[in-house]
Every structure is written in structure tokens, then in C-alpha cells.
Protein backbone atom coordinates (compact mmCIF):
# COMPACT_ATOMS: atom_id res chain seq x y z
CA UNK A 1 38.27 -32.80 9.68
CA UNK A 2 35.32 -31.26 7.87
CA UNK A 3 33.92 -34.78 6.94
CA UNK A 4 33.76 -35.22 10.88
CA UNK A 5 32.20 -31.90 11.48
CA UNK A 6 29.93 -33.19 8.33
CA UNK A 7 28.78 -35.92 10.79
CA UNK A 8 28.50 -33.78 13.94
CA UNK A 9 26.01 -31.84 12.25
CA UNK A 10 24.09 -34.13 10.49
CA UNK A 11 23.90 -36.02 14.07
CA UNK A 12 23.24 -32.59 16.16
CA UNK A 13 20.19 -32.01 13.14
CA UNK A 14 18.29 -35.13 13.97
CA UNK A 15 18.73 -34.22 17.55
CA UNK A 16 17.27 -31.12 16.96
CA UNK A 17 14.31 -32.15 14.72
CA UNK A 18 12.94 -34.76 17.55
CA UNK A 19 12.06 -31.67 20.36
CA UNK A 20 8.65 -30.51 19.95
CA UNK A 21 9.36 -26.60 20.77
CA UNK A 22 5.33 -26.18 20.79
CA UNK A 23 5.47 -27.80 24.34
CA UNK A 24 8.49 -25.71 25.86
CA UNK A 25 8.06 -22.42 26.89
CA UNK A 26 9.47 -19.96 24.32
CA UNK A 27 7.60 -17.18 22.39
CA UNK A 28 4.94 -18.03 19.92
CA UNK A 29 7.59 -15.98 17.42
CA UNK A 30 10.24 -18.44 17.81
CA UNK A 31 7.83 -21.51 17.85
CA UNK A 32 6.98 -20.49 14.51
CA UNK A 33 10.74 -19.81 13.36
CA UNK A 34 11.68 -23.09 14.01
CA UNK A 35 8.63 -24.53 12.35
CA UNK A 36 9.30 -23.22 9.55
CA UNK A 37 12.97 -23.94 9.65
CA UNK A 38 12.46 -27.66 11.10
CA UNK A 39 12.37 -29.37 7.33
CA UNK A 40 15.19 -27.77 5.92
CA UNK A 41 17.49 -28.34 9.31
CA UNK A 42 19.66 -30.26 7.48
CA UNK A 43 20.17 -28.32 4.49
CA UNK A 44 21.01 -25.00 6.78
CA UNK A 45 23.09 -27.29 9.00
CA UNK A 46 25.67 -27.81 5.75
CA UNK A 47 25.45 -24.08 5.24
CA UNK A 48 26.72 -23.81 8.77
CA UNK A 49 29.04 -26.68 8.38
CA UNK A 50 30.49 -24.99 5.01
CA UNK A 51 30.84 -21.32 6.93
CA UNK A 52 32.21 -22.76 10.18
CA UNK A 53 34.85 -24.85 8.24
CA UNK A 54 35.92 -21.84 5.64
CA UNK A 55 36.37 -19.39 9.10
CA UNK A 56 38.14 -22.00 11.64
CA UNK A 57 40.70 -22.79 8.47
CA UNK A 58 40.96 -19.09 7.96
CA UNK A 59 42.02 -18.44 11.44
CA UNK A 60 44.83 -20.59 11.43
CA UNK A 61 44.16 -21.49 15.41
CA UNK A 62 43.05 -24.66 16.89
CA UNK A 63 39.12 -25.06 17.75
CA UNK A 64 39.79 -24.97 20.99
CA UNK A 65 41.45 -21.48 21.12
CA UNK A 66 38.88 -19.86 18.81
CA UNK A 67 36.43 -17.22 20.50
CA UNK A 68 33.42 -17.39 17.72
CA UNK A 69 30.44 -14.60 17.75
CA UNK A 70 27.01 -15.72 16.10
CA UNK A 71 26.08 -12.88 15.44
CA UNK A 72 22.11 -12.55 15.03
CA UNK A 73 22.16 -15.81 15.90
CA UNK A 74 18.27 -16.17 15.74
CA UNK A 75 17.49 -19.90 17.06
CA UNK A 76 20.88 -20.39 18.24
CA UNK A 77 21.10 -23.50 16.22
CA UNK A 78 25.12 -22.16 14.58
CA UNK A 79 25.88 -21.69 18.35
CA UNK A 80 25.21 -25.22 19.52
CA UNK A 81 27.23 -26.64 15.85
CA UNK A 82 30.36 -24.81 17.01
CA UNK A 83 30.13 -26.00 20.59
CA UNK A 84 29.74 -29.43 19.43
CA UNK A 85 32.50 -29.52 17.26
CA UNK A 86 34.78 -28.13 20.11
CA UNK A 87 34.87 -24.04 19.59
CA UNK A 88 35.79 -22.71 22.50
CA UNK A 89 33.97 -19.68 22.99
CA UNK A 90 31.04 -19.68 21.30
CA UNK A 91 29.35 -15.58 21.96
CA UNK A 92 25.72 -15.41 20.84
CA UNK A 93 24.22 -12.28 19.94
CA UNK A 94 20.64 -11.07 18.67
CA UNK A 95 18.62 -7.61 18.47
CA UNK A 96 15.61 -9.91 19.58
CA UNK A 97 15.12 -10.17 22.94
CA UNK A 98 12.47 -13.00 22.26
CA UNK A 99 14.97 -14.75 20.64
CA UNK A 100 17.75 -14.25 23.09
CA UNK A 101 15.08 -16.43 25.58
CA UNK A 102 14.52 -18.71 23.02
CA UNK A 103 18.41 -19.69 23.06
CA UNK A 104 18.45 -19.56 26.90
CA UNK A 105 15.40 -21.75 27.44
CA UNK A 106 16.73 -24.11 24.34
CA UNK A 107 20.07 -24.58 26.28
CA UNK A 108 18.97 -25.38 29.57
CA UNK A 109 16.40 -28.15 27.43
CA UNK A 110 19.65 -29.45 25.31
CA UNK A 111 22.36 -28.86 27.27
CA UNK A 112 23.81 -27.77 24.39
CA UNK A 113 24.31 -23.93 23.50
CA UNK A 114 26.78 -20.53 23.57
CA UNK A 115 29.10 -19.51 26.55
CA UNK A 116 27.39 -16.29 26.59
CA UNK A 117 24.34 -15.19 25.65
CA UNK A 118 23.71 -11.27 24.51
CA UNK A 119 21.15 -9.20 23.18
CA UNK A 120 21.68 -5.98 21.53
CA UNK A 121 23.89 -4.59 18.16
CA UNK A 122 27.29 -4.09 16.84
CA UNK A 123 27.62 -1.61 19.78
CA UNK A 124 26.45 -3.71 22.25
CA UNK A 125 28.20 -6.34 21.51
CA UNK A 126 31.83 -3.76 21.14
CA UNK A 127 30.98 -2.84 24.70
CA UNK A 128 30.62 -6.12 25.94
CA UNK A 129 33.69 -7.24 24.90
CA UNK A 130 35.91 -4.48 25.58
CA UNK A 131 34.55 -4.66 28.75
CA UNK A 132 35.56 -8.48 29.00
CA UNK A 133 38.49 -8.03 27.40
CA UNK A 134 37.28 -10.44 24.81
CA UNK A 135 39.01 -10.28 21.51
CA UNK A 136 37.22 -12.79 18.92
CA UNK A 137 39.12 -13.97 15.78
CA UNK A 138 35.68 -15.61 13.72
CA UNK A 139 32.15 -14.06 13.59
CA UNK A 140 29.39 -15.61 11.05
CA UNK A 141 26.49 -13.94 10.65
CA UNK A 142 23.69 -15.66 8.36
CA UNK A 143 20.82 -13.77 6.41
CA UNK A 144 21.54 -10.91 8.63
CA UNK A 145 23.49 -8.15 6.38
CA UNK A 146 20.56 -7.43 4.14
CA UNK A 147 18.77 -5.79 7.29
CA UNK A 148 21.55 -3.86 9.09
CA UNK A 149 20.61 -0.14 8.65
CA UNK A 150 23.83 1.50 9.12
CA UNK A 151 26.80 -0.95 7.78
CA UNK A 152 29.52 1.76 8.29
CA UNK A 153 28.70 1.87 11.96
CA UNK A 154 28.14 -2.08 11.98
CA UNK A 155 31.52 -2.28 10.42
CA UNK A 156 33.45 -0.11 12.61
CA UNK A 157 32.03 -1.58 15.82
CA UNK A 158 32.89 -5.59 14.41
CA UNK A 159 36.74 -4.36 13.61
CA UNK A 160 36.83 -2.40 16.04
CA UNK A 161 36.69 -5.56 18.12
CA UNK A 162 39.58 -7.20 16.75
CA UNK A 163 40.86 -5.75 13.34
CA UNK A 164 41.77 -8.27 11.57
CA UNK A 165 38.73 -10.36 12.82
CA UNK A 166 37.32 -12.74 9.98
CA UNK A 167 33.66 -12.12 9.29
CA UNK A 168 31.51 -14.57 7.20
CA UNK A 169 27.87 -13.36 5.81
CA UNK A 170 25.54 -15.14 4.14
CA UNK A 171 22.74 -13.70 1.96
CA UNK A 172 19.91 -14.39 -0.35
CA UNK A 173 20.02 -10.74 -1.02
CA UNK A 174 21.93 -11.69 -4.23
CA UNK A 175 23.02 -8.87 -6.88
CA UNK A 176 23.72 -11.48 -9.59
CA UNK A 177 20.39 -13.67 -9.81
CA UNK A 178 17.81 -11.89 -11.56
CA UNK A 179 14.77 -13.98 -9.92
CA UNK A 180 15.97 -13.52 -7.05
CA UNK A 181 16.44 -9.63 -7.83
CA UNK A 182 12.71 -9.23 -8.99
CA UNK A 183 11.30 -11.24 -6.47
CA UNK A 184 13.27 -9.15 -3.35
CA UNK A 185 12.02 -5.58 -5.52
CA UNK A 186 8.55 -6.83 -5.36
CA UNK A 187 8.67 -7.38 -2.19
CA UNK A 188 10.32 -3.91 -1.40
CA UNK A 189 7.61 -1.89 -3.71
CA UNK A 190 5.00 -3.91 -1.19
CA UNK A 191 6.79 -2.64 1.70
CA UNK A 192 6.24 1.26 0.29
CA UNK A 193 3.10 0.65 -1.44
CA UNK A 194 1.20 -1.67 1.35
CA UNK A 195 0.43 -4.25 -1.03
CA UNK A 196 2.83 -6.86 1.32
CA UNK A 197 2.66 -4.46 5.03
CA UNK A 198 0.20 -1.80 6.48
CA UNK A 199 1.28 0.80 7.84
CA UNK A 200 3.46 1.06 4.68
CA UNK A 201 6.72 2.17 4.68
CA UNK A 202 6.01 5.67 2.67
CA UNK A 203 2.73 6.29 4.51
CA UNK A 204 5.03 6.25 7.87
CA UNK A 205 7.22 8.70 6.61
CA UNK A 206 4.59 10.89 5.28
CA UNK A 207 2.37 10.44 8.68
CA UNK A 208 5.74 11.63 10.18
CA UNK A 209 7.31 14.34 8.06
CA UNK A 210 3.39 16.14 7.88
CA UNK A 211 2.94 15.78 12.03
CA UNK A 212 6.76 17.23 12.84
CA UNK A 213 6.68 19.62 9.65
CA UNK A 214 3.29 21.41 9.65
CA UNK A 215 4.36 24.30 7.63
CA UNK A 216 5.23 22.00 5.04
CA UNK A 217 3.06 22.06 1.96
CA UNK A 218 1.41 18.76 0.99
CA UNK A 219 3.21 18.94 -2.40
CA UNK A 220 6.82 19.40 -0.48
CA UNK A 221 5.30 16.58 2.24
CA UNK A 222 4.76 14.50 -0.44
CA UNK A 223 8.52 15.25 -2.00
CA UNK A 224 9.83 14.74 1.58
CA UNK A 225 8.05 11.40 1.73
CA UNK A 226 9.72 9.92 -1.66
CA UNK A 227 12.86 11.07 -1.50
CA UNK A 228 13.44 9.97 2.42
CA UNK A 229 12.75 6.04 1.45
CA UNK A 230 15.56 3.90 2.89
CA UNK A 231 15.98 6.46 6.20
CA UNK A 232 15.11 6.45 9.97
CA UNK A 233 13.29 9.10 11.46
CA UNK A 234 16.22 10.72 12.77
CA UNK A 235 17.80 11.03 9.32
CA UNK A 236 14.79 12.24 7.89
CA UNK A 237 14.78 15.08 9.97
CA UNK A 238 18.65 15.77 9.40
CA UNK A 239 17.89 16.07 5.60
CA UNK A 240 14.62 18.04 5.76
CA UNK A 241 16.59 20.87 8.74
CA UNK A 242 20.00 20.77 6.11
CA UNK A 243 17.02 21.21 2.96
CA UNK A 244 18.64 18.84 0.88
CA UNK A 245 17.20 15.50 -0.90
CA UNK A 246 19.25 12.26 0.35
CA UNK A 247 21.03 10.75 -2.59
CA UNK A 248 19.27 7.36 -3.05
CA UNK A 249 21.44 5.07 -5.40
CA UNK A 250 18.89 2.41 -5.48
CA UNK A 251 15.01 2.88 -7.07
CA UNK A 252 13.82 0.04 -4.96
CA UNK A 253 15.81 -0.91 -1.66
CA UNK A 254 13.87 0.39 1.51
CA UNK A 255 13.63 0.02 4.80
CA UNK A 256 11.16 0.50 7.97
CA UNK A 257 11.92 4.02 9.30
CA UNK A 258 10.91 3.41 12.79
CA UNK A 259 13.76 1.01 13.29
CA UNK A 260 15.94 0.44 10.55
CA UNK A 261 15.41 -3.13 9.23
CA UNK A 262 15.65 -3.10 5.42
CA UNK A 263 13.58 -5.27 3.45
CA UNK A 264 16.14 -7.82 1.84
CA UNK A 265 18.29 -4.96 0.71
CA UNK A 266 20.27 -5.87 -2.64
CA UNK A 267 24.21 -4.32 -2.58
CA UNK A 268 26.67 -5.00 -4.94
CA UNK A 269 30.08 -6.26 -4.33
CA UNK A 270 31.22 -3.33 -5.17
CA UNK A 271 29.25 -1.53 -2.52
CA UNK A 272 30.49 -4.06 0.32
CA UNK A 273 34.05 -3.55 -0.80
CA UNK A 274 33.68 0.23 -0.57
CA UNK A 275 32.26 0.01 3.06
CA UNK A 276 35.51 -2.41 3.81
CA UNK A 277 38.59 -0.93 1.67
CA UNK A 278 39.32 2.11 4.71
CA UNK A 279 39.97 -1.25 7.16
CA UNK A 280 42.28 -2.93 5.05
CA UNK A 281 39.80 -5.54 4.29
CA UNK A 282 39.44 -7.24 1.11
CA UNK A 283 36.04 -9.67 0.27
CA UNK A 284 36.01 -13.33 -1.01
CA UNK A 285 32.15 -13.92 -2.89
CA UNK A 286 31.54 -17.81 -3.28
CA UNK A 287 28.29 -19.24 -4.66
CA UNK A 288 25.19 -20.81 -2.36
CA UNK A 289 23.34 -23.70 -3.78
CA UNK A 290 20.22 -25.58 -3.35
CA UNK A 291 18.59 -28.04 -1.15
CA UNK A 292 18.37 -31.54 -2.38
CA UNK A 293 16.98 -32.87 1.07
CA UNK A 294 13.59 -32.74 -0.31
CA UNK A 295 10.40 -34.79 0.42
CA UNK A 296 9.53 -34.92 -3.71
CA UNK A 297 12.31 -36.99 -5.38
CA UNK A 298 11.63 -34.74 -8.90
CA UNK A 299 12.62 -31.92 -6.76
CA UNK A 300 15.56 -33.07 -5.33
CA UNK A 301 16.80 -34.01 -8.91
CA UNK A 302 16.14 -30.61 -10.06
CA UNK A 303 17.75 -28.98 -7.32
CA UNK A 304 20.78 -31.68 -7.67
CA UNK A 305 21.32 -30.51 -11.31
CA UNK A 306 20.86 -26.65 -10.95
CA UNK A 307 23.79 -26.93 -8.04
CA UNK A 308 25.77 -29.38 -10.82
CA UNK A 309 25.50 -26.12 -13.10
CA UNK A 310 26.35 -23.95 -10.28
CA UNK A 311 29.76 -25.43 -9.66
CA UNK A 312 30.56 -25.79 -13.07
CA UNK A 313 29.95 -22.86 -14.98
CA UNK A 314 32.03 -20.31 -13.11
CA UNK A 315 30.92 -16.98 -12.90
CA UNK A 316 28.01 -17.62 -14.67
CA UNK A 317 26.64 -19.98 -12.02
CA UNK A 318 26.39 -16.75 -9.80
CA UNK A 319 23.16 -16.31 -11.96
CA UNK A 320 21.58 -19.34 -10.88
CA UNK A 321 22.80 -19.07 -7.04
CA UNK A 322 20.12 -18.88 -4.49
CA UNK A 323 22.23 -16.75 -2.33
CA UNK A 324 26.29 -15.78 -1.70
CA UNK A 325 28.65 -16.28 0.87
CA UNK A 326 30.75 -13.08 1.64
CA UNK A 327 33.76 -13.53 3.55
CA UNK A 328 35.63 -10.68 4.66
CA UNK A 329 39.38 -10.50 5.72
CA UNK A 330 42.61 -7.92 6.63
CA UNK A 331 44.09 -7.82 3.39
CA UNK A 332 47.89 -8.33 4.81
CA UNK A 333 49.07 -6.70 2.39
CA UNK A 334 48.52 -3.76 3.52
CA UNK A 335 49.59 -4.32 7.14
């Protein structure tokens, strides 16, 4: 079976890689997503491949009777792999409402693409399908749960869905490789410094806390400011009216406090399992690997020999892994 679904994908990637978005009529956003995504289709087609095989084995059921959520489903490219390989329900979901047009436009071009098409969050997508009376048993959500502010809440709304729903992330946010970890930090210390954004993070919350706080001093402004990193404006304001500095476990992780989205926020496995353990859920961490589909043959070779290492070398290959797969479960035995 997953050799066939191999082949469905590979065949659904040269499909895709032949439709020149810059003529159809989607945002300039998403014409510049898939541009950037178009040479390495096939490599994030096997990731999808990989994830779609682990969660339709997991669920016991046969394709057809699976309802499947893409969650932040960004191009919409997972959406139209489980549809071709005979999901069948295939729910697409995504905070962007460019994005969401992107997927409607692109499935009217294909003919190829989800049942339904949603745009919102965890809530949103809750509400939807308790109103529908929709109980999905898979959701896979790639390079997504590095940016979701409030994972509590997210988690509560996905199980709250269907609890014992299985959930499959991937992320480069990685806590084992320490490239990886430096290069994700630098980016963060951009984020609150301004060397990568402007505004910059830290200069929003101080622009915020010294316009809503006036009788602040510029010393306790300035306190206020650093200690705040990683929260939205609402939360600020909870911990400056209770007078107490947020805990913040993590010297680097931050996020944009006017809407949430953290920049490639590093967890550890320990963290996830924490957030998980109250729903009876237990989390499987496999290794990501490489793409070998390059254009330079010395490349490819490289990348063929780091992935070698990766399999082999156990734990340790979790070092060298470009990203992780977390899949998330009901632990039965504690039902």
C-alpha cells in the first residue's frame, strides 16, 4: 500500500510542478509560497506520504471511512495527496484567509482538492464540526506547532473534537540539533532586537505598555517590556494589573504580541508531553531527514549520507535531524 501511495504522490508532484500559479489568480503571497516550495515538491510530497501512511495505519479504518483535517494546510498541496489516494473526507483549515483562496482557486484549476474548505483556528474549526456533527479520527499539521500561541487551548479544542483523535506534527523547530537550535535563536534575538523585523518585537511591547501605562516609569516600562517577551497584548496587561513578572522558561523563544505567531519556537519533548499527559495522550518523536532530490549531484550525496547516519545511529541521529515528526495518541491504557 504505501509503495502505491509512493507513486500517487510522486505522479500528483509532477502534476503540480507543470501549472504556472504566476498566471492564475491567487495572492502575490501564495505565488511566492509555492515558488519557493516548487523545487523541493517532491521531497515535501514523501514527508506527506510518510505522515499520511503512519496516521491512516494508526487509525485502523479503511481510507475510505477516514475524515482527515489539514490543519494549516497552507497551499493545500497534503489535501489534494489524501484525496488522491482515496481519504474520504479530506477538511482543510488555515488562519490565512489568502491562503484559504489560494486552495479554492487551486481546486477549481485541478479538480483536485479538500471536501471543505475553512479558515480560522482550533476554535473555529471545534465549532465547525460540532456543528456538522463531524467527528475526525486523523489530523496532520506540518511546520505549524512552532507558531501556535496558546497550545493548551489548541489542544483542548483538537481533542475536544474527537478524544482519541490521532494528531501528527511536523517541525524544524528541533530541541535536539544544535544548528538548528542556534540558527532558530538567532533568528528569535532578530525578531526582539530588529536586526531580522522592524517594528521589533520588544519595541511593540514597549510602544504598548508606555501608551496604556503612562504612570509607569521608563525604568519599570523598560522591566515591563523584557519580562513580557513571548505574550499578546492581552496577557501583558493581565500581568502588569496582577503586578507580577510572567515566568519565562526560555531566554530566547518569542513571539509577535499583536497576534501570537512565535518565531520557530523550540519545546522540548518534555514540554509537549506535559501539555498532553491531562488527555490521556502519550507522544511518539521519529527523526526527519534530508532532501536528496537535488539539482547538484555532490549535494545529493551529502544529503544521502547524513540521512544514512540518521537511521543508523539511534538516538544520536536526532542530532543531525533537520526536523521531528511528533505523533500524538490516547494512551489506552489509561482508558
Amino acid at each position: 500500500m504505501k509503495n502505491k501511495q509512493k507513486h500517487i504522490a510522486f505522479d500528483l508532484a509532477k502534476r503540480l510542478q507543470v501549472i504556472d500559479y504566476d498566471k492564475l489568480p491567487i495572492s502575490e503571497y501564495n505565488k511566492r509560497y509555492i515558488r519557493n516550495l516548487k523545487p523541493a515538491l517532491g521531497y515535501y510530497m514523501k514527508i506527506y506520504t510518510d505522515c499520511l501512511c503512519k496516521g491512516i495505519e494508526a487509525t485502523g479504518l479503511k481510507l475510505s471511512n477516514i475524515t482527515f483535517i489539514d490543519y494549516g494546510g497552507g497551499s493545500g498541496f497534503l489535501s489534494m495527496l489524501a484525496k488522491e489516494i482515496g481519504i474520504g473526507k479530506v477538511i482543510y483549515i488555515d488562519l490565512n484567509p489568502l491562503s484559504v483562496e489560494t486552495v479554492r482557486l487551486l481546486k477549481q484549476e485541478t479538480g483536485i482538492g479538500p471536501d471543505i474548505i475553512l479558515q480560522g483556528d482550533s476554535g473555529s474549526l471545534a465549532k465547525w464540526c460540532n456543528e456538522n456533527s463531524v467527528t475526525p479520527e486523523l489530523l496532520i499539521a506540518t511546520d505549524l506547532i512552532e507558531h501556535v500561541y496558546n497550545l493548551d487551548s489548541f489542544f483542548s479544542d483538537l481533542i475536544g473534537i474527537n478524544n482519541s483523535i490521532y494528531m501528527i506534527f511536523t517541525t524544524a523547530s528541533t530541541p535536539f540539533n544544535p544548528y538548528v537550535k542556534r540558527k532558530l535563536r538567532k533568528a528569535m534575538k532578530g525578531c526582539e532586537s530588529g536586526t531580522l523585523i522592524s517594528p521589533n518585537y520588544y519595541s511593540m511591547r514597549y510602544q504598548y505598555i508606555r501608551k496604556n501605562y503612562p504612570s509607569l516609569s521608563e525604568n519599570e516600562i523598560s522591566k515591563w517590556s523584557f519580562h513580557t517577551r513571548g505574550l499578546i497584548y492581552s496577557d501583558i496587561e493581565k500581568a502588569i494589573n496582577e503586578g507580577k513578572y510572567p515566568t519565562c522558561k526560555d531566554h530566547y523563544n518569542t513571539c509577535d504580541p499583536s497576534t501570537g505567531n512565535w518565531t520557530e519556537r523550540i519545546l522540548s519533548i518534555a514540554d509537549y508531553q506535559s501539555l498532553l499527559v491531562k488527555y490521556h495522550y502519550k507522544i511518539k518523536v521519529e527523526k526527519g531527514f534530508y532532501n536528496t532530490d537535488r539539482g547538484n549531484p555532490v549535494l545529493s550525496f551529502i544529503c544521502s549520507c547524513i540521512n544514512s547516519l540518521i537511521r543508523s545511529t539511534g538516538a544520536f541521529g536526532f542530532i543531525l535531524a533537520p526536523f521531528i515528526i511528533l505523533s500524538c495518541s490516547k494512551n489506552r491504557m489509561n482508558t
